[in-house]
C-alpha atoms as a PDB file:
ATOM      1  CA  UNK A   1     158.316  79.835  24.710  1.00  0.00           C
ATOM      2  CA  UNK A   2     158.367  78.504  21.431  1.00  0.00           C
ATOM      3  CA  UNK A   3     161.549  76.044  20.937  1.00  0.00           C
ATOM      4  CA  UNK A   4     161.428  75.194  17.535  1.00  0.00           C
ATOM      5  CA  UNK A   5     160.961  78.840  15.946  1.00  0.00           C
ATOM      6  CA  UNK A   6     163.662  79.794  17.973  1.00  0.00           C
ATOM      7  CA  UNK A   7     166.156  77.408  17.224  1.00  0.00           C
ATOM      8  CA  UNK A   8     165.275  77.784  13.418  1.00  0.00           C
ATOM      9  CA  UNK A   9     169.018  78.856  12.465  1.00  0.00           C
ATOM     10  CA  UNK A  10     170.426  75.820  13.933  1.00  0.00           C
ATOM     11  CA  UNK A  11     167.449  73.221  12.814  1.00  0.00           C
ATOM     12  CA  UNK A  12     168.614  74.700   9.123  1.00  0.00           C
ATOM     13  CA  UNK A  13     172.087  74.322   9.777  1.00  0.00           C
ATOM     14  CA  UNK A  14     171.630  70.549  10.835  1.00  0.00           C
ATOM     15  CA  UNK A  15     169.475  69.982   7.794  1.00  0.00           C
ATOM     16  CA  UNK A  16     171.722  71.171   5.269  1.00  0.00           C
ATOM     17  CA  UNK A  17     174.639  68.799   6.367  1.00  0.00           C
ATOM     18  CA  UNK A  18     172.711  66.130   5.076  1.00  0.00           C
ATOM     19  CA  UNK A  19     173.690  66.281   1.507  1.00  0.00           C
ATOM     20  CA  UNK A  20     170.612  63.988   0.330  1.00  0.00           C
ATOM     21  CA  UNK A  21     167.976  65.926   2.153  1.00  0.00           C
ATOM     22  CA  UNK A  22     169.487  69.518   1.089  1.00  0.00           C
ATOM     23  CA  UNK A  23     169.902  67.823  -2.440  1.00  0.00           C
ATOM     24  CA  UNK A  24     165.935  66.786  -2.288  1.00  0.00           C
ATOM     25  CA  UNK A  25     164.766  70.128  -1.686  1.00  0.00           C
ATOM     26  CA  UNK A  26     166.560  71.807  -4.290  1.00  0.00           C
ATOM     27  CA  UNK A  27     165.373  69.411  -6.858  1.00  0.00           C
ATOM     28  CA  UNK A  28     161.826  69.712  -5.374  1.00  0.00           C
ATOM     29  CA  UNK A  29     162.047  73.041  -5.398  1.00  0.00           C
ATOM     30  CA  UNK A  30     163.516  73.316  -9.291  1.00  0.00           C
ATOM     31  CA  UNK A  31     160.125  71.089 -10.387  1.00  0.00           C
ATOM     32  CA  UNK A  32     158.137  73.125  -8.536  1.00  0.00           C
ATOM     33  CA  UNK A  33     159.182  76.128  -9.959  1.00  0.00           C
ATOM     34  CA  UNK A  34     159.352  74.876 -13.735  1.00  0.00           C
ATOM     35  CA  UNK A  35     156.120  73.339 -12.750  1.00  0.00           C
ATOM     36  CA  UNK A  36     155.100  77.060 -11.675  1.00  0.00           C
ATOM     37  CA  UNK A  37     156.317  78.781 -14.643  1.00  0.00           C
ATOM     38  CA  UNK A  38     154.803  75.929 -17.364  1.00  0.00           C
ATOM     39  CA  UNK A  39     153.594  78.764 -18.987  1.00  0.00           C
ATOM     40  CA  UNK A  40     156.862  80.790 -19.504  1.00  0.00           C
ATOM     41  CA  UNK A  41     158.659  77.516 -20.132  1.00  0.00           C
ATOM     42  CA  UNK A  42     156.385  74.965 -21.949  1.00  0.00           C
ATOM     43  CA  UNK A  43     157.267  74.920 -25.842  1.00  0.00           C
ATOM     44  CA  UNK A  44     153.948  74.320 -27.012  1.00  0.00           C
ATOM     45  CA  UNK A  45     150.296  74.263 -25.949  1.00  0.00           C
ATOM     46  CA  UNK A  46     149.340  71.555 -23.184  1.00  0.00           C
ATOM     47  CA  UNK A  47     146.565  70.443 -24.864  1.00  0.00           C
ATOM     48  CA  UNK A  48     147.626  71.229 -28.660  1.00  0.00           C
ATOM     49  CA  UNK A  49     147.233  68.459 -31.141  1.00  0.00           C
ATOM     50  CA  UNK A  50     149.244  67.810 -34.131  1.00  0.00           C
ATOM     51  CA  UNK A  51     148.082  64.238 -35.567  1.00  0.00           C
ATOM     52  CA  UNK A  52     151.530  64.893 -37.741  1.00  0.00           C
ATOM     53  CA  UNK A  53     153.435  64.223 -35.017  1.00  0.00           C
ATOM     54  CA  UNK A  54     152.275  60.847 -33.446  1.00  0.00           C
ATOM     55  CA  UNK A  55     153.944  59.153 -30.814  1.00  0.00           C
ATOM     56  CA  UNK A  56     157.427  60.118 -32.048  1.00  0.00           C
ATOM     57  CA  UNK A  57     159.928  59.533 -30.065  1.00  0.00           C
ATOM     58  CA  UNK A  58     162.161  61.974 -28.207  1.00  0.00           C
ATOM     59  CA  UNK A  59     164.447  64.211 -30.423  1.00  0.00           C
ATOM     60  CA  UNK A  60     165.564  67.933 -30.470  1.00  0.00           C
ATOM     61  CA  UNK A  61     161.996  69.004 -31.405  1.00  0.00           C
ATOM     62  CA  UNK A  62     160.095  66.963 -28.664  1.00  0.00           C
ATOM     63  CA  UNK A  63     162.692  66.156 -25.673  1.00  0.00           C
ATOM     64  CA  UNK A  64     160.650  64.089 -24.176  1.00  0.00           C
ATOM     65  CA  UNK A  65     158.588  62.536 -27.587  1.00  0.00           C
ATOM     66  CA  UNK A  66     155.201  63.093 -28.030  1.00  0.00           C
ATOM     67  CA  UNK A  67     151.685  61.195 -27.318  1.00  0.00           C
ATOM     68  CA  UNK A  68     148.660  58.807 -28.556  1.00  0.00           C
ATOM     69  CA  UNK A  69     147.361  62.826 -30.012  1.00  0.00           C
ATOM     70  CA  UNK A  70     150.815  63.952 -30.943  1.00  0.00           C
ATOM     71  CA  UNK A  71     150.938  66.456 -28.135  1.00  0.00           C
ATOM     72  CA  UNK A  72     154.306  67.431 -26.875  1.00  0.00           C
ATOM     73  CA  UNK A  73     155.248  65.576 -23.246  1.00  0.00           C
ATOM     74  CA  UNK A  74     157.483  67.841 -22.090  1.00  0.00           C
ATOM     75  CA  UNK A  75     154.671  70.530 -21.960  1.00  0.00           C
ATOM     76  CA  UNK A  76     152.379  67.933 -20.689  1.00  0.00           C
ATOM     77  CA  UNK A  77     154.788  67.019 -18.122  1.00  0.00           C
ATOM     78  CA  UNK A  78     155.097  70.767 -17.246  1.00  0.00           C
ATOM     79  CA  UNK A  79     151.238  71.465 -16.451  1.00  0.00           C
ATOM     80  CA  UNK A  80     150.421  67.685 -15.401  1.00  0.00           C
ATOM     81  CA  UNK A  81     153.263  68.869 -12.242  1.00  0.00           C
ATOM     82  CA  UNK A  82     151.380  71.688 -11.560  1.00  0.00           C
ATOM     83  CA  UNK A  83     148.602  69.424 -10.839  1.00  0.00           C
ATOM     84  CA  UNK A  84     150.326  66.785  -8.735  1.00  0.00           C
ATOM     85  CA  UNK A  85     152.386  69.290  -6.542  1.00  0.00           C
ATOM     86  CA  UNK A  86     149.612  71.796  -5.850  1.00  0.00           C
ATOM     87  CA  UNK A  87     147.222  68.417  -4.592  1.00  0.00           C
ATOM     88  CA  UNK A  88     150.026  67.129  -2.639  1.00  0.00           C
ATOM     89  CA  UNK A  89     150.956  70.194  -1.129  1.00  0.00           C
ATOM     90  CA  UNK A  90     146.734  71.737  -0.707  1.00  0.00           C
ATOM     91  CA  UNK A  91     145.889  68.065   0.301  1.00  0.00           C
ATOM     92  CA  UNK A  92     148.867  67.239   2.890  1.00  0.00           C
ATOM     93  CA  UNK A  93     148.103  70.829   4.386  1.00  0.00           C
ATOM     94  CA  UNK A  94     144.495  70.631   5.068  1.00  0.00           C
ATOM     95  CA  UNK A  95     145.043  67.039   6.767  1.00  0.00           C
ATOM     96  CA  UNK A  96     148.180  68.430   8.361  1.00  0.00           C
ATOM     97  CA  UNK A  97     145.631  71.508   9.941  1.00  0.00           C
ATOM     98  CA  UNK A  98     142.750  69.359  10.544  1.00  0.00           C
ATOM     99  CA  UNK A  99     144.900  66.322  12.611  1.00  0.00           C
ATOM    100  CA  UNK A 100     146.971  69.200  14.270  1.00  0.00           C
ATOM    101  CA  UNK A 101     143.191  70.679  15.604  1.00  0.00           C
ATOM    102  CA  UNK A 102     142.069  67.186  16.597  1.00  0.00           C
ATOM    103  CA  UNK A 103     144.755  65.761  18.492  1.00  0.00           C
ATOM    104  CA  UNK A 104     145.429  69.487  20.246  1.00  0.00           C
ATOM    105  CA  UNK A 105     142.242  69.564  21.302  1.00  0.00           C
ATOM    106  CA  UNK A 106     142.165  65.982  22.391  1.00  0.00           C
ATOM    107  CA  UNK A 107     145.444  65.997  24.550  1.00  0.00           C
ATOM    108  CA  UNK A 108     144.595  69.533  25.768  1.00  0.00           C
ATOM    109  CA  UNK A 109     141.478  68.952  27.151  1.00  0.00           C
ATOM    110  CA  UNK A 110     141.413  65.436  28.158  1.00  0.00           C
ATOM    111  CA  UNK A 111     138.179  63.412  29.331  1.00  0.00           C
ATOM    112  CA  UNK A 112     135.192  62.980  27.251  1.00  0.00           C
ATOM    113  CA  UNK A 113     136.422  65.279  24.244  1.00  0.00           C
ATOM    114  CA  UNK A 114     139.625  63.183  24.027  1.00  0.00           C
ATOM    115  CA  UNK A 115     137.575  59.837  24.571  1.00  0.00           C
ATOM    116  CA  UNK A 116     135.333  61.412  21.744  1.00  0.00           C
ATOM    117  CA  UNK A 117     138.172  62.558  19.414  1.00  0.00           C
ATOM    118  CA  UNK A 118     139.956  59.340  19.501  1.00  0.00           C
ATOM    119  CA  UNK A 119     137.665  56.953  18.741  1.00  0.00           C
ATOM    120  CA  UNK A 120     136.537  59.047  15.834  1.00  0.00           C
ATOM    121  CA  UNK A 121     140.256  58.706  14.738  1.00  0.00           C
ATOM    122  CA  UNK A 122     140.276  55.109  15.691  1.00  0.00           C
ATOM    123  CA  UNK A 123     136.822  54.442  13.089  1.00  0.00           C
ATOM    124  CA  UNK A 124     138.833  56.891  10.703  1.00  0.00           C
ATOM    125  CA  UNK A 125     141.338  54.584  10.512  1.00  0.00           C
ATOM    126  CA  UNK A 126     139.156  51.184  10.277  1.00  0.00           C
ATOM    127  CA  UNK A 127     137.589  52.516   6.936  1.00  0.00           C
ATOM    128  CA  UNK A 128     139.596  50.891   3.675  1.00  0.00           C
ATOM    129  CA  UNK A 129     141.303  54.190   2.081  1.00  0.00           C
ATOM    130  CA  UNK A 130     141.599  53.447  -1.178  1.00  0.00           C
ATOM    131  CA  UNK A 131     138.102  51.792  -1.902  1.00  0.00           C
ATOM    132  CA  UNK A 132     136.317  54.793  -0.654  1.00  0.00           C
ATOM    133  CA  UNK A 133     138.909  57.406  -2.184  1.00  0.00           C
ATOM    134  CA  UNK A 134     137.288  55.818  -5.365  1.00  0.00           C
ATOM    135  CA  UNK A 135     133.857  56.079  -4.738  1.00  0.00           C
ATOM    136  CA  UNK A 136     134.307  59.898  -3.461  1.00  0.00           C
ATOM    137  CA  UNK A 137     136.035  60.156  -6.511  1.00  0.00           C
ATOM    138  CA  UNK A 138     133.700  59.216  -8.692  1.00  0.00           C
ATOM    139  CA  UNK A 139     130.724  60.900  -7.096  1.00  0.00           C
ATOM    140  CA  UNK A 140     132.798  64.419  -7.515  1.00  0.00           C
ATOM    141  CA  UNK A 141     133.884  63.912 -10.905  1.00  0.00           C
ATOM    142  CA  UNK A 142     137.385  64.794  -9.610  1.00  0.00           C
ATOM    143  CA  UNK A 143     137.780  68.496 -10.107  1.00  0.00           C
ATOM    144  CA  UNK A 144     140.851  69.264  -8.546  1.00  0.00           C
ATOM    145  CA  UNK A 145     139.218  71.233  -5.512  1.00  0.00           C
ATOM    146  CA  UNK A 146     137.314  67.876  -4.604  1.00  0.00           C
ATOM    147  CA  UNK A 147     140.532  65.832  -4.712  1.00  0.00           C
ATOM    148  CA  UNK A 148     142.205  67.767  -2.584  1.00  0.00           C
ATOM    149  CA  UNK A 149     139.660  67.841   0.136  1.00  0.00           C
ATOM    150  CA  UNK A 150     138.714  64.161  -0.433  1.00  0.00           C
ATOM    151  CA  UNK A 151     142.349  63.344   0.286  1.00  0.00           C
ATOM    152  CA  UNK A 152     142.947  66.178   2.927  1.00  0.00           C
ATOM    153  CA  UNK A 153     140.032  64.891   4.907  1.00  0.00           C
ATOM    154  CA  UNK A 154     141.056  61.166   4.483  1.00  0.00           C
ATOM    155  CA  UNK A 155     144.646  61.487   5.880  1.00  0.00           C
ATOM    156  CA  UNK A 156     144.442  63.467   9.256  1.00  0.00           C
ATOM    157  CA  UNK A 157     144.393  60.507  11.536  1.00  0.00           C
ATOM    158  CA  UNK A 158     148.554  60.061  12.014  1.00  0.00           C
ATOM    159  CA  UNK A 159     148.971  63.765  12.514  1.00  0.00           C
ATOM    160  CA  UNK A 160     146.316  63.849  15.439  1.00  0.00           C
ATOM    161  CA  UNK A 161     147.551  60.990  17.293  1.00  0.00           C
ATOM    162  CA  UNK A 162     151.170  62.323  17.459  1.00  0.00           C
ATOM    163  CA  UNK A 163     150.136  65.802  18.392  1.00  0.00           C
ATOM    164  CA  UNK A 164     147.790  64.239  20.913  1.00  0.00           C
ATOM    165  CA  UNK A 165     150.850  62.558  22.270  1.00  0.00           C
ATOM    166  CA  UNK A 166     152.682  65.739  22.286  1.00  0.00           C
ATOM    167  CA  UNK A 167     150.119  67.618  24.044  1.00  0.00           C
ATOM    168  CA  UNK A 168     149.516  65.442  26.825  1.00  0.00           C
ATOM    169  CA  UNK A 169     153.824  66.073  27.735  1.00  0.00           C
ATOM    170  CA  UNK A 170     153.974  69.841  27.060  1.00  0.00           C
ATOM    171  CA  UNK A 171     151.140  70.563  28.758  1.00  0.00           C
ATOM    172  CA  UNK A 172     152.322  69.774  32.412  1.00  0.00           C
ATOM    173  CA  UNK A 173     155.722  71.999  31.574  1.00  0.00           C
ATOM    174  CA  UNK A 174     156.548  74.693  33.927  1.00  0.00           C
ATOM    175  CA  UNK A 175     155.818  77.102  31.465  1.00  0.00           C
ATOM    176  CA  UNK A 176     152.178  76.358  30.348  1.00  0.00           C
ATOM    177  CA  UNK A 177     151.548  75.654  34.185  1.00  0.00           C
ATOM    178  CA  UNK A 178     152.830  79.413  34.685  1.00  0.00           C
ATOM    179  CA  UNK A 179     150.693  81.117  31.629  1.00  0.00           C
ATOM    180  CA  UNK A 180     147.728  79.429  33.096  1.00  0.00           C
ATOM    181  CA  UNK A 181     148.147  81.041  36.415  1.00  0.00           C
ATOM    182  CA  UNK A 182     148.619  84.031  34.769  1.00  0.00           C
ATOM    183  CA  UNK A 183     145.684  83.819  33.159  1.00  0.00           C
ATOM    184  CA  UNK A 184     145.765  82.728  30.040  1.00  0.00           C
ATOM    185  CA  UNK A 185     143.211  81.479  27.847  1.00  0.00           C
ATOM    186  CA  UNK A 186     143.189  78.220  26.593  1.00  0.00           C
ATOM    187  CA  UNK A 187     143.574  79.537  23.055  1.00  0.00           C
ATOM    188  CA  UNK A 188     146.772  81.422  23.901  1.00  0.00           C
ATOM    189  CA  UNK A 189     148.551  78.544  25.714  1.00  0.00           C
ATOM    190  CA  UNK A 190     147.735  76.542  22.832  1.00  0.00           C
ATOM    191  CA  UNK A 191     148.624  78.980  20.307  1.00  0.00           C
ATOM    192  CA  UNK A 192     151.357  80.070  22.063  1.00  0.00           C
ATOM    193  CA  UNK A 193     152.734  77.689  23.999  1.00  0.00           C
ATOM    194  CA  UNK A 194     152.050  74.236  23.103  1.00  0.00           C
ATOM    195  CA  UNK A 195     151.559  73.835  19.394  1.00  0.00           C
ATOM    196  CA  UNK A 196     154.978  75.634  18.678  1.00  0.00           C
ATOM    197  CA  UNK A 197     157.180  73.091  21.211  1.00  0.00           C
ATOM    198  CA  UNK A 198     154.982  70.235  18.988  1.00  0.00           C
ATOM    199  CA  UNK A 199     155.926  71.762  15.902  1.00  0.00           C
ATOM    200  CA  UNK A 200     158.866  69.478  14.846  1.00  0.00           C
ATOM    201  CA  UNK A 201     156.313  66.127  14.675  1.00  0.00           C
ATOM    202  CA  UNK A 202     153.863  68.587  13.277  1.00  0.00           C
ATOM    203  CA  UNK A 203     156.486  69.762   9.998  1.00  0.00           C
ATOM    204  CA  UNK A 204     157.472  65.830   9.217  1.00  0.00           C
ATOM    205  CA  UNK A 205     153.899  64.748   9.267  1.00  0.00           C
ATOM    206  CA  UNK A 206     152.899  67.372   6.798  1.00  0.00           C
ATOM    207  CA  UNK A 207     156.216  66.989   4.814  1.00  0.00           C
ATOM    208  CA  UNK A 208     155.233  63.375   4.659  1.00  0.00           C
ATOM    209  CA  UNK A 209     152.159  63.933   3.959  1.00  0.00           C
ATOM    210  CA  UNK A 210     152.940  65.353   0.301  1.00  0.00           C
ATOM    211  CA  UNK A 211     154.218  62.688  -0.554  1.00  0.00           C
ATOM    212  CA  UNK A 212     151.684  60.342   0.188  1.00  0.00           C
ATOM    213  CA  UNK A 213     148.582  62.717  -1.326  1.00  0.00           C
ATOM    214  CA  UNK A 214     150.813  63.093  -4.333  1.00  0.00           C
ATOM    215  CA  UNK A 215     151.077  59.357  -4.568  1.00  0.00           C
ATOM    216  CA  UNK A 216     147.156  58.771  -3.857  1.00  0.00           C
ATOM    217  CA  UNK A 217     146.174  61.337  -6.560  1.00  0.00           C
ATOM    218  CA  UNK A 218     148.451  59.597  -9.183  1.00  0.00           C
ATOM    219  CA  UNK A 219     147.148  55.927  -8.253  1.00  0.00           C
ATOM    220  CA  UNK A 220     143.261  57.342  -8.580  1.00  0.00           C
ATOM    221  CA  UNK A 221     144.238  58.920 -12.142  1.00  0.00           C
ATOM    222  CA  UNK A 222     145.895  55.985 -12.837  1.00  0.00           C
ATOM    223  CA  UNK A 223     142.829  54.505 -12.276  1.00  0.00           C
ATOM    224  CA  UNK A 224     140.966  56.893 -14.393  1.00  0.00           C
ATOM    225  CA  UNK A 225     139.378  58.138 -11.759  1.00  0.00           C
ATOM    226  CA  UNK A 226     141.781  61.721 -10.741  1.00  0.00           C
ATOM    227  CA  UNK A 227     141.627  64.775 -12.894  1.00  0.00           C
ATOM    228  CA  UNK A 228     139.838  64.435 -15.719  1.00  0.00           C
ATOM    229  CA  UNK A 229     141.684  64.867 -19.133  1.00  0.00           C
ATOM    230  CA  UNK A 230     142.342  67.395 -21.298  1.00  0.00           C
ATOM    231  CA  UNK A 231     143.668  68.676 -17.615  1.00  0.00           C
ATOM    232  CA  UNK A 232     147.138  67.024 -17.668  1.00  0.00           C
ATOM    233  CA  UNK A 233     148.426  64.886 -14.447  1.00  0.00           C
ATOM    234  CA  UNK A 234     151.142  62.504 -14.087  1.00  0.00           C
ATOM    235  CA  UNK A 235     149.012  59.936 -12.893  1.00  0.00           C
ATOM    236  CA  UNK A 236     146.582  60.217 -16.362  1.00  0.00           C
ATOM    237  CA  UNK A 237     149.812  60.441 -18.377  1.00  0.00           C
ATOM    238  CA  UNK A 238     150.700  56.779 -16.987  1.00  0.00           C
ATOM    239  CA  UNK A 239     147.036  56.110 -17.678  1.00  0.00           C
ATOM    240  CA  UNK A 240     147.457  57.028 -21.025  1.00  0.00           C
ATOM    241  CA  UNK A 241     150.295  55.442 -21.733  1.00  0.00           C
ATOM    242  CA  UNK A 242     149.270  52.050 -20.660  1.00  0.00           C
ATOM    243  CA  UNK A 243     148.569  50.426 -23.962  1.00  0.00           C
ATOM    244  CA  UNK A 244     151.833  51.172 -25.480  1.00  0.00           C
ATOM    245  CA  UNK A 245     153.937  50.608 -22.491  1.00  0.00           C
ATOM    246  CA  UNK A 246     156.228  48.278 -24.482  1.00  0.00           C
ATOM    247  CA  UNK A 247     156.014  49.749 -27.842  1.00  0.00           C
ATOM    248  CA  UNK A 248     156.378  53.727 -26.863  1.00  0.00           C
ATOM    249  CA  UNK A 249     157.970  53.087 -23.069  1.00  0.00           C
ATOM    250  CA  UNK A 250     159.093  56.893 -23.241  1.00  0.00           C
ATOM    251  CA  UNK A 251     154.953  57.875 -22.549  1.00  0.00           C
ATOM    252  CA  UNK A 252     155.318  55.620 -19.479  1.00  0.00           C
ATOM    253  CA  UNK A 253     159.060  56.394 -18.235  1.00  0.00           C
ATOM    254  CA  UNK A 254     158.684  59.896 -17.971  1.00  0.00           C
ATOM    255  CA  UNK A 255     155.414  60.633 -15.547  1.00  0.00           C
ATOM    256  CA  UNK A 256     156.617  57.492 -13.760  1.00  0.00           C
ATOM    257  CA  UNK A 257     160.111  58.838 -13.256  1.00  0.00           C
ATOM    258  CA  UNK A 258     158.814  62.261 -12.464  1.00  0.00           C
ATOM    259  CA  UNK A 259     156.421  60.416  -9.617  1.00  0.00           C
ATOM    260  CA  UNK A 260     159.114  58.051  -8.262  1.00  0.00           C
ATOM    261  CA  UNK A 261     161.766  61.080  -7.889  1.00  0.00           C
ATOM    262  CA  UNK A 262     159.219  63.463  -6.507  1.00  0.00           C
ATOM    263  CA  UNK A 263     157.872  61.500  -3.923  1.00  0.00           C
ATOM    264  CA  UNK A 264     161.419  60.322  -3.056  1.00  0.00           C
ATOM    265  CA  UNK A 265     162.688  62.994  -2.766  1.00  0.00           C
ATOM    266  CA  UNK A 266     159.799  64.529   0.139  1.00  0.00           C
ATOM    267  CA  UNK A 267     160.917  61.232   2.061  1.00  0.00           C
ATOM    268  CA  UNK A 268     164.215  62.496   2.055  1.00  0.00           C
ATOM    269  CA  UNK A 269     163.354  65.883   3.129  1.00  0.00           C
ATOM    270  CA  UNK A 270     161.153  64.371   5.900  1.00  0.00           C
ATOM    271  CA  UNK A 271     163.829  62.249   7.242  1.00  0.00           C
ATOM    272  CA  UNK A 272     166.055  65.694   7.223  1.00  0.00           C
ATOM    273  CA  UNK A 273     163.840  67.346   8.769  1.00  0.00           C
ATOM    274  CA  UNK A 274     163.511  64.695  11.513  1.00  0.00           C
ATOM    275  CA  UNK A 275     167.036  64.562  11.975  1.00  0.00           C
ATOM    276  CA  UNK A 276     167.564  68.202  12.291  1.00  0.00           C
ATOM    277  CA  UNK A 277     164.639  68.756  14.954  1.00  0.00           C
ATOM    278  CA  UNK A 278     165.824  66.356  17.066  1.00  0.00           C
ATOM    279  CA  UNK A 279     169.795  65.946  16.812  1.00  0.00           C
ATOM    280  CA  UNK A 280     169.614  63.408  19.190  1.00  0.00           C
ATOM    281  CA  UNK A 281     167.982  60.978  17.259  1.00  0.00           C
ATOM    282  CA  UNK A 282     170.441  57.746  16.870  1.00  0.00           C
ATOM    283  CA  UNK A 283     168.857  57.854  12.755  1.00  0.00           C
ATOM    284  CA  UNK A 284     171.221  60.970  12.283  1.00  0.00           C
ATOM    285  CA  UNK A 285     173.991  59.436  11.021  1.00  0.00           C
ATOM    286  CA  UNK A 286     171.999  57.310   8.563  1.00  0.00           C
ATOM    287  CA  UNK A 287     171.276  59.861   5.692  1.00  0.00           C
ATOM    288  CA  UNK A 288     174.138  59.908   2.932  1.00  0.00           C
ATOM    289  CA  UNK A 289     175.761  63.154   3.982  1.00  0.00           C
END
């Protein structure tokens, strides 16, 4: 019995009456895909100079202007999203898998595992984020597979409490009680039975959790300490742009925009999503629609 993938017609229906979610996930969607096809799309070379064309501001040539190097920001715009998305997305999946795992196991099995489990995620929790994001960071010089398991393996904790909390309902339903006579191994009523019915929790976490990796990778390249340039990212295009933020603002506006509108428009998506698992919440009515 697996609620939530059956329902999946009317979940979709409920999420696309809210114009502001339905509206976030096409425009995520359309970045993504630009993003994708940087290549195919990108006017010029990420990473090609032209000292010619120095900070020059946006005109038919350069939409979006050009740098410190003269290299086109549209194109570095482009790539740099291909960056930020895949991290968000690689990063808010492996925390969304790893929390999922933890808390399942926790609820599931009770006792000593769960007293185990739990105050491992309660420690998790205690440690400052951000200060030891940065020291990770530094010690793996920030290749994009590190990031994405530094920040993947620093942002499981919500996802296992709330399935843990899930768990310990579903597993005293009828139905799990029934496959258990039957039988079944653990891994099957798990698999089967209780991880789907927690799925709804499960898909805002993650959905959530894009936003904030995409939001933690641009604050550490911010910080000089993300992906390393010539590898474009929005957060190291705000980094570059900080010392001609008031002289050149369109080297600042742009990755900033394309960070504020991307991570805004996840939240909407996650409160859609929220919404349209559970139609019951009061919050329903609160999303423009």
């Amino acid at each position: 019995m697996s609620e939530p993938l059956s329902r999946g017609p009317s979940v979709w229906r409920r999420f696309t009456r809210h114009r502001a979610a339905a509206a976030s996930l096409a425009w995520f969607a359309l970045v993504a895909l630009a993003c994708l096809l940087a290549p195919a799309l990108a006017p010029y070379p990420f990473d090609g100079i032209d000292l010619d064309s120095v900070r020059q501001p946006p005109s038919p040539s350069h939409w979006m202007g050009t740098d410190d190097l003269g290299r086109d920001v549209l194109t570095r715009m482009l790539f740099g999203g291909r960056v930020s998305i895949l991290i968000g997305i690689l990063a808010a999946l492996l925390g969304t898998l790893l929390g999922t795992a933890i808390g399942a196991s926790a609820g599931y099995y009770g006792g000593i595992l769960d007293g185990i489990l739990m105050r491992i995620t309660d420690v998790a929790y205690a440690i400052p984020t951000l200060p030891l994001l940065i020291v990770l960071s530094a010690y793996s010089r920030a290749a994009l597979p590190s990031m994405v398991l530094i920040i993947g393996f620093l942002s499981w904790m919500t996802t296992a409490r709330v399935v843990r909390s899930q768990v310990l309902t579903i597993k005293e339903m009828d139905y799990v009680e029934a496959a258990r006579s039957m039988g079944a191994t653990d891994w099957r009523i798990l698999s089967r039975h209780i991880v789907p019915n927690a799925l709804g929790p499960i898909l805002v976490g993650a959905t959530l959790g894009i936003a904030n990796a995409i939001m933690i990778e641009s604050s550490l390249s911010f910080l000089g300490l993300g992906v390393q340039p010539p590898i474009p990212t929005w957060g190291n295009m705000l980094m570059d742009s900080q010392a001609t933020m008031a002289t050149k603002p369109w080297l600042m506006l742009f990755p900033g925009l394309a960070i504020l509108l991307i991570v805004l428009a996840v939240n909407f998506m996650g409160r859609g999503l929220s919404d349209a698992l559970d139609p019951g919440d009061p919050g329903l009515e609160r999303l423009p629609e």
